[in-house]
C-alpha atoms as a PDB file:
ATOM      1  CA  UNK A   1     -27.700  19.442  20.549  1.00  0.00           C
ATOM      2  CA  UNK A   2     -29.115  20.791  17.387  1.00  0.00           C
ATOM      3  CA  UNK A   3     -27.459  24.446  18.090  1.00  0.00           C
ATOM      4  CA  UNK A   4     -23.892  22.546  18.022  1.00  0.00           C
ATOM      5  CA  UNK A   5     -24.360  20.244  14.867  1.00  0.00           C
ATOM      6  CA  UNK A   6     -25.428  23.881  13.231  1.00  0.00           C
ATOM      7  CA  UNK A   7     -22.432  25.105  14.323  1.00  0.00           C
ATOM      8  CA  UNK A   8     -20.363  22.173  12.842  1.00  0.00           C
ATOM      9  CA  UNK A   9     -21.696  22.683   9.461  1.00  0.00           C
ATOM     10  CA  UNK A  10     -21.377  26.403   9.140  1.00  0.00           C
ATOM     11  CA  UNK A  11     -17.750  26.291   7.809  1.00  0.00           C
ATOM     12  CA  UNK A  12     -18.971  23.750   5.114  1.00  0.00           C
ATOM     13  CA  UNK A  13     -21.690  25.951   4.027  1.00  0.00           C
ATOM     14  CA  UNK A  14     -19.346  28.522   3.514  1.00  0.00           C
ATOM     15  CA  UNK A  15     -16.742  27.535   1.414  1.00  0.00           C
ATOM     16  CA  UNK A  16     -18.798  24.005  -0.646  1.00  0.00           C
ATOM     17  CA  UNK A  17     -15.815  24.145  -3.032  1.00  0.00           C
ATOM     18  CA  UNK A  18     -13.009  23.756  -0.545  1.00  0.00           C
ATOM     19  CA  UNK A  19     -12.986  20.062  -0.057  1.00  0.00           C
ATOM     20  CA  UNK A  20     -13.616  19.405  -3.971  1.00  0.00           C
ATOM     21  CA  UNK A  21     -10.278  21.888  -4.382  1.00  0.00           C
ATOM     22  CA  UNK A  22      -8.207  19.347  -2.258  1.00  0.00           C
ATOM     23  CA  UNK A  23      -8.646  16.285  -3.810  1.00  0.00           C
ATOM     24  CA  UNK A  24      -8.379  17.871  -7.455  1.00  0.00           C
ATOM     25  CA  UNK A  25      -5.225  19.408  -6.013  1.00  0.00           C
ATOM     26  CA  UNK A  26      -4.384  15.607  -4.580  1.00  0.00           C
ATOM     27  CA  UNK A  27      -4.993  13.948  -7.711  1.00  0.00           C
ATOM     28  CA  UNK A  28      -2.527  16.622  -9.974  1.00  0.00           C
ATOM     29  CA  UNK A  29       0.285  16.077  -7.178  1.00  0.00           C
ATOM     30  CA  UNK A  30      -0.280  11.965  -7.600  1.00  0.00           C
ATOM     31  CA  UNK A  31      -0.578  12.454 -11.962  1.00  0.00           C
ATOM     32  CA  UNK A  32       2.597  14.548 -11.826  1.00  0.00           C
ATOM     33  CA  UNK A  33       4.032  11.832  -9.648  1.00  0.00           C
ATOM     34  CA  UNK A  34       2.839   9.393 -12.338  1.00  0.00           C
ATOM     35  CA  UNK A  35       4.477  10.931 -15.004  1.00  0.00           C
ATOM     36  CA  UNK A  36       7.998  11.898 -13.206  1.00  0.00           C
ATOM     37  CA  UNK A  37       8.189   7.889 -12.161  1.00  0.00           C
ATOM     38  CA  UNK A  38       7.294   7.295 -16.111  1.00  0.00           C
ATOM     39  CA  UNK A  39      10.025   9.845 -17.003  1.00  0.00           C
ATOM     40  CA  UNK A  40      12.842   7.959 -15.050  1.00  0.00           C
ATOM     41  CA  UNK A  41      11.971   4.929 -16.589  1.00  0.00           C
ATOM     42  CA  UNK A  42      12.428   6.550 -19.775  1.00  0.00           C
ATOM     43  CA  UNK A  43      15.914   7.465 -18.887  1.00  0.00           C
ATOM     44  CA  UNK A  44      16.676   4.290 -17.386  1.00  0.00           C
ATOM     45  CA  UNK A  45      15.955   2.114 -20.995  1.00  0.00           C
ATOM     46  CA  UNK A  46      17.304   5.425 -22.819  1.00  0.00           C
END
């Protein structure tokens, strides 16, 4: 049992940043999302 759960948390060990990378990467994909919807309501009143 122990052997395995080592096993699980090898690939975490490895690479700490990886997970931290994704949701920065998820949050610039939802601010640019922001700031497109912003843009067409811009155009909209314009």
């Amino acid at each position: 049992m122990n052997k395995a759960k080592k096993t699980e948390q090898i690939p975490i060990a490895q690479n700490p940043h990886q997970h931290f990378n994704i949701n920065r990467n998820e949050r610039r994909n939802q601010t640019k999302k922001k700031e497109e919807r912003k843009g067409l309501k811009e155009q909209r009143r314009a």
